[in-house]
Every structure is written in structure tokens, then in C-alpha cells.
C-alpha atoms as a PDB file:
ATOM      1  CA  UNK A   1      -7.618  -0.180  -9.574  1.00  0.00           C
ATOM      2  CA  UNK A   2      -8.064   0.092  -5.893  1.00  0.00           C
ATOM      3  CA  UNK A   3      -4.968   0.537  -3.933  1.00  0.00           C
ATOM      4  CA  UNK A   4      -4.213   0.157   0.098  1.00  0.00           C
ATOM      5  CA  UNK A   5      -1.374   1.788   1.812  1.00  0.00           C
ATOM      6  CA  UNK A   6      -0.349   0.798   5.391  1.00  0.00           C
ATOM      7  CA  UNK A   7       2.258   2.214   7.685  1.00  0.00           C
ATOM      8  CA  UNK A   8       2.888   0.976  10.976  1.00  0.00           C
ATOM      9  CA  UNK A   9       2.893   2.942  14.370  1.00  0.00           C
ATOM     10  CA  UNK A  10       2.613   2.797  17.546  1.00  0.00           C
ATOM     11  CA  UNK A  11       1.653  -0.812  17.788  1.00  0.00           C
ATOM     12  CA  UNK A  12      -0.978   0.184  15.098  1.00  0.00           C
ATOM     13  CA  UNK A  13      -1.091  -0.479  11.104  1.00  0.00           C
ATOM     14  CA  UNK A  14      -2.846   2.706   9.984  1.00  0.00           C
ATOM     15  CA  UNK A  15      -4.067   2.068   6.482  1.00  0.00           C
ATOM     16  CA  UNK A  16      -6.238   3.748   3.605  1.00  0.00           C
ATOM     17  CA  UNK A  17      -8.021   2.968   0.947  1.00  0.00           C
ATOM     18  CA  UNK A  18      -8.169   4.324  -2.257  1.00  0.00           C
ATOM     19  CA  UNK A  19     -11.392   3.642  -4.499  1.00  0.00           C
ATOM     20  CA  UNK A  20     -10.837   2.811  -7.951  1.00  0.00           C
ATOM     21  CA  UNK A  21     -11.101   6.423  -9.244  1.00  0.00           C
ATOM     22  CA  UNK A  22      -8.262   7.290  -7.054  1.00  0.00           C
ATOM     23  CA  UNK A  23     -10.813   8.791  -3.291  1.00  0.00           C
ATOM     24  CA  UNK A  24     -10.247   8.067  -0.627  1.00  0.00           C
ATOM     25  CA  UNK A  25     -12.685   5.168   0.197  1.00  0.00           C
ATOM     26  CA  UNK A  26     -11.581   4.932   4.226  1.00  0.00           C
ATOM     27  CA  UNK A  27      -8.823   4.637   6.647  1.00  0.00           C
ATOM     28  CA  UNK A  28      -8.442   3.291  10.054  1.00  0.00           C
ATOM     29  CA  UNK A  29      -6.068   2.304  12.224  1.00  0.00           C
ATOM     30  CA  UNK A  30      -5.728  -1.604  13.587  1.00  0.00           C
ATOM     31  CA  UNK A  31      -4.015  -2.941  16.298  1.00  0.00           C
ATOM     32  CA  UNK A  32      -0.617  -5.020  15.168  1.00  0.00           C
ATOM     33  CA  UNK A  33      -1.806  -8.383  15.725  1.00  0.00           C
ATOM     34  CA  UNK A  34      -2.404 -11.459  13.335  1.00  0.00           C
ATOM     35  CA  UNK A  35      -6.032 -11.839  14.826  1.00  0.00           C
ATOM     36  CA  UNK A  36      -7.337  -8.317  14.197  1.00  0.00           C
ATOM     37  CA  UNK A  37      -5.328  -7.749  11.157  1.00  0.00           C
ATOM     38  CA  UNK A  38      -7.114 -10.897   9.703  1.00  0.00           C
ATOM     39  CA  UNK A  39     -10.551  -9.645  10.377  1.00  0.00           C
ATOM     40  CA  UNK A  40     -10.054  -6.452   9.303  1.00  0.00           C
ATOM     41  CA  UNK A  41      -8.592  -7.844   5.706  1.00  0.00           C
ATOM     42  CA  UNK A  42     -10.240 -10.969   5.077  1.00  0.00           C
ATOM     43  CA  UNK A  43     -13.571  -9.431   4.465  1.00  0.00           C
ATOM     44  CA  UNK A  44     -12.046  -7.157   1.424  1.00  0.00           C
ATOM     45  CA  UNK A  45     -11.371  -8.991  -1.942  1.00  0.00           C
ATOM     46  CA  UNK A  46      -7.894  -9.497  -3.465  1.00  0.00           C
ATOM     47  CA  UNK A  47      -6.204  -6.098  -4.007  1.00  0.00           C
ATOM     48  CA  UNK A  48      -2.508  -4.472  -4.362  1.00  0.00           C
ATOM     49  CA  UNK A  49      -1.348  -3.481  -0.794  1.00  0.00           C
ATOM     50  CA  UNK A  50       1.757  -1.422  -0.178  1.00  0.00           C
ATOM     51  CA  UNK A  51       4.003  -0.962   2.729  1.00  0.00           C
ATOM     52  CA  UNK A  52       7.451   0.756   2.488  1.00  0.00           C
ATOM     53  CA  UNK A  53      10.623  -1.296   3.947  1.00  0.00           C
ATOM     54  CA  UNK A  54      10.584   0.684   7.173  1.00  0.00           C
ATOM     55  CA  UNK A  55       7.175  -0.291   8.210  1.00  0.00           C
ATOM     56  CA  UNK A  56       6.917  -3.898   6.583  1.00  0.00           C
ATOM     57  CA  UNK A  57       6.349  -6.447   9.556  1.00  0.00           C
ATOM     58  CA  UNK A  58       7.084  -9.886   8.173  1.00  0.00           C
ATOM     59  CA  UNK A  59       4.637 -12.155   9.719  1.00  0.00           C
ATOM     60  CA  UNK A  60       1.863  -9.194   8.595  1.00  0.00           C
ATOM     61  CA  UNK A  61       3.449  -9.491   4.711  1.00  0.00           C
ATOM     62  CA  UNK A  62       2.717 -13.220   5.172  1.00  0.00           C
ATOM     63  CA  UNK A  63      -0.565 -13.403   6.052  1.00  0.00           C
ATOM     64  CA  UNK A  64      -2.085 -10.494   3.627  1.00  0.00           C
ATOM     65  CA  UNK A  65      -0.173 -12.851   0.882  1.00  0.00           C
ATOM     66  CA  UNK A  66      -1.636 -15.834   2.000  1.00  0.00           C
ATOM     67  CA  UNK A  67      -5.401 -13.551   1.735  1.00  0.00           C
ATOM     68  CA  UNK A  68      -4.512 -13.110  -2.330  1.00  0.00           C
ATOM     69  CA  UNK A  69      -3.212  -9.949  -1.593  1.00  0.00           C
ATOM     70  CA  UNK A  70      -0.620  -8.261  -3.710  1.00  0.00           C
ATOM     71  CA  UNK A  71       1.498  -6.970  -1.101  1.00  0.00           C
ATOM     72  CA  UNK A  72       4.276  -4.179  -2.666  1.00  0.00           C
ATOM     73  CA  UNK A  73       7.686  -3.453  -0.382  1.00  0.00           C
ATOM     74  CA  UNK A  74      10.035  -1.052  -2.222  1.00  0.00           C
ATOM     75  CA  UNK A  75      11.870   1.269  -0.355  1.00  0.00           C
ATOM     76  CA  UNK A  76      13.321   3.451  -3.279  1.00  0.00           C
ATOM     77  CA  UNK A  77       9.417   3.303  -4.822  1.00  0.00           C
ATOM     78  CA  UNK A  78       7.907   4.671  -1.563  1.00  0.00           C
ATOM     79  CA  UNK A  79      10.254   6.764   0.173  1.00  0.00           C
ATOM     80  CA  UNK A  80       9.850  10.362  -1.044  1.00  0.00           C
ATOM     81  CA  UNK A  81      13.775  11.914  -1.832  1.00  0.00           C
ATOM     82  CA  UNK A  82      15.361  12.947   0.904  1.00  0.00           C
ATOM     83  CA  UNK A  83      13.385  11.473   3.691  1.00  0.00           C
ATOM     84  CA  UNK A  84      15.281   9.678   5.656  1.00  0.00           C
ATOM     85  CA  UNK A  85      12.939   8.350   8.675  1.00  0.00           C
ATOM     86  CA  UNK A  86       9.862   7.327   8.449  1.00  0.00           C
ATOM     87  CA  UNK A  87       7.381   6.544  11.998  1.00  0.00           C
ATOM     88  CA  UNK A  88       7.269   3.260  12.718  1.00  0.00           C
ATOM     89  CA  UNK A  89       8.378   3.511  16.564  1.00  0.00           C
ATOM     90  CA  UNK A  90       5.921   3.797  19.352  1.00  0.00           C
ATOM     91  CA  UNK A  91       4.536   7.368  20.108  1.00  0.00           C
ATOM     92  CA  UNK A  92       4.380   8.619  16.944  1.00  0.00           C
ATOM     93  CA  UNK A  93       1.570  10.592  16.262  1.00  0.00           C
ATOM     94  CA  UNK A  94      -1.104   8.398  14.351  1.00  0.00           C
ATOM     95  CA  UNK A  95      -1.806  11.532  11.723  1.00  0.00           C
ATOM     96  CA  UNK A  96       1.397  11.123  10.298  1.00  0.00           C
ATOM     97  CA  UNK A  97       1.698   7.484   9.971  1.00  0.00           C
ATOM     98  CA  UNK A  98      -2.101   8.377   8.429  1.00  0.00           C
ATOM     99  CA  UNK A  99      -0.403  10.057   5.681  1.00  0.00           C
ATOM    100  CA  UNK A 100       2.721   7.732   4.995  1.00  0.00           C
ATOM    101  CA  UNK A 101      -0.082   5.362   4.165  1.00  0.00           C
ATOM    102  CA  UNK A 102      -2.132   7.470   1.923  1.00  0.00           C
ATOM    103  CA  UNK A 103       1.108   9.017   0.321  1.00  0.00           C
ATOM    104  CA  UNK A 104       1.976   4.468   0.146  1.00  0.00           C
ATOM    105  CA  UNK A 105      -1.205   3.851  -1.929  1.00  0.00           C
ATOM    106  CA  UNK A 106      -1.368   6.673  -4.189  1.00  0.00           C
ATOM    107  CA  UNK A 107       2.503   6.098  -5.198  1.00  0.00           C
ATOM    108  CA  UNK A 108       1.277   1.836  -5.697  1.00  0.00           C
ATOM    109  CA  UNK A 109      -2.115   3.546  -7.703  1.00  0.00           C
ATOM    110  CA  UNK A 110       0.294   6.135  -9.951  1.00  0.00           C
ATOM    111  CA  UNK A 111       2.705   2.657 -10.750  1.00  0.00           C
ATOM    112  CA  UNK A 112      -0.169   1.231 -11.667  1.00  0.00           C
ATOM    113  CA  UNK A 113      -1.277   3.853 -14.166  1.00  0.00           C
ATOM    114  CA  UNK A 114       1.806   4.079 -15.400  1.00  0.00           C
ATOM    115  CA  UNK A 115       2.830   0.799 -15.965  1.00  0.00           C
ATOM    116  CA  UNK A 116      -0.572   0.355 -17.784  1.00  0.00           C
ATOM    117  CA  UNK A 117      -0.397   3.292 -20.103  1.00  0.00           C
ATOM    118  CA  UNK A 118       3.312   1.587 -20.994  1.00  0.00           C
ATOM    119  CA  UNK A 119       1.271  -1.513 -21.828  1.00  0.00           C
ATOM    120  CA  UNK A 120      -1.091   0.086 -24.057  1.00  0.00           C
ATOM    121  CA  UNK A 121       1.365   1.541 -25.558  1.00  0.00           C
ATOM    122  CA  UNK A 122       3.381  -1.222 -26.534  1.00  0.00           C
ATOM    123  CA  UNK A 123       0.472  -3.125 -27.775  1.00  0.00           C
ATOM    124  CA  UNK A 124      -0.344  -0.325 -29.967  1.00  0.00           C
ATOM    125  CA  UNK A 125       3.155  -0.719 -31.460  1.00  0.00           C
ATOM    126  CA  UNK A 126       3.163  -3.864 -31.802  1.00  0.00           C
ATOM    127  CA  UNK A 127      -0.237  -4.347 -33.863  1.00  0.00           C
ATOM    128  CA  UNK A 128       1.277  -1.046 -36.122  1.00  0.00           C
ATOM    129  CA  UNK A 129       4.260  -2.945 -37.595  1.00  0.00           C
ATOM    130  CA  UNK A 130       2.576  -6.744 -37.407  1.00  0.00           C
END
């Protein structure tokens, strides 16, 4: 499963990809706009997105939905214990919002795994007492 986490800062989403096997594929930075974030996510195929609550834009949810995109917002998911602020106020340094949205899609990618592993399980269950 590829995952994408995106935090916003500085009047920038900074995202990053993870590839399937869990490398980092890219990351970039891309200015808060509709027309650029468009461009920028059109061109990739349907895939799970994840922004935490502090850095969630609404109009931004809306149109990666309205691309097929999975887009995940969860707050108690993505916010590590304890931290209490997270950058998503102009002049923050972009390497930190950088790695708010790596540290986004590897907790969306380890979700995943779980939540499939609890699948398999189940099924494996199931087909032992059917």
C-alpha cells in the first residue's frame, strides 16, 4: 500500500510519499492553493492520504476526495502522546512540517498493516470452525 502524508506550513502543504514497501518514494512542498494542489495530485492514482486535524484545510480535504483519494483526519491517530502543537502557522521551518508528514504517512501505512493482519486473521478463524 502506498501512503501520503501532508502537513501544512507556511502557506505550503509539504507532503511525502511512501512506496508500497514502506521508502520513501518523494516529498515536496506545494503552494496552498486549489490550482497547484490539483496539478500536483491529479496526475497520481487513487491512494490513502493523511493529514492530522491541525493541518487539515477543508476546501484541500474536498478536492483530494473528489480525485478518489482516501483522505484520513484523526487527531488521536496522528498526534504522537504528548505533543501538543503541531506547525501549521506561517514561518515554521519547512523541515519540520517535512517530518509531521512523513511521521502522517507511516502512522496511515502501520494502520494499514495492522488492520490487514486483523483481517487475515479473522478469516483464518472463520474458515477453522465453518
Amino acid at each position: 500500500m502506498r501512503a501520503i502524508g501532508i502537513q501544512y506550513a507556511d502557506s505550503h502543504f509539504h507532503y511525502v510519499v511512501l512506496s508500497s514497501s514502506g521508502e520513501i518514494a518523494s516529498r515536496g512542498a506545494i503552494p496552498a492553493n486549489r490550482d497547484d494542489l490539483r496539478r500536483a495530485f491529479r496526475a497520481i492514482e487513487p491512494t490513502c492520504i493523511a493529514m492530522d486535524s491541525t493541518s487539515s484545510v477543508p476546501w484541500a480535504v474536498d478536492l483530494l476526495s473528489d480525485m478518489h483519494h482516501a483522505v484520513h483526519i484523526d487527531s488521536r491517530l496522528l498526534l504522537p502522546e504528548g505533543y501538543s502543537e503541531l506547525p501549521f502557522a506561517e514561518g515554521v521551518d519547512a523541515s519540520v512540517a517535512a517530518a509531521h508528514a512523513e511521521r502522517n504517512a507511516r502512522q496511515l501505512r502501520e494502520r494499514w498493516t495492522r488492520g490487514i493482519a486483523a483481517l487475515r486473521a479473522a478469516s483464518q478463524e472463520t474458515a477453522i470452525y465453518a
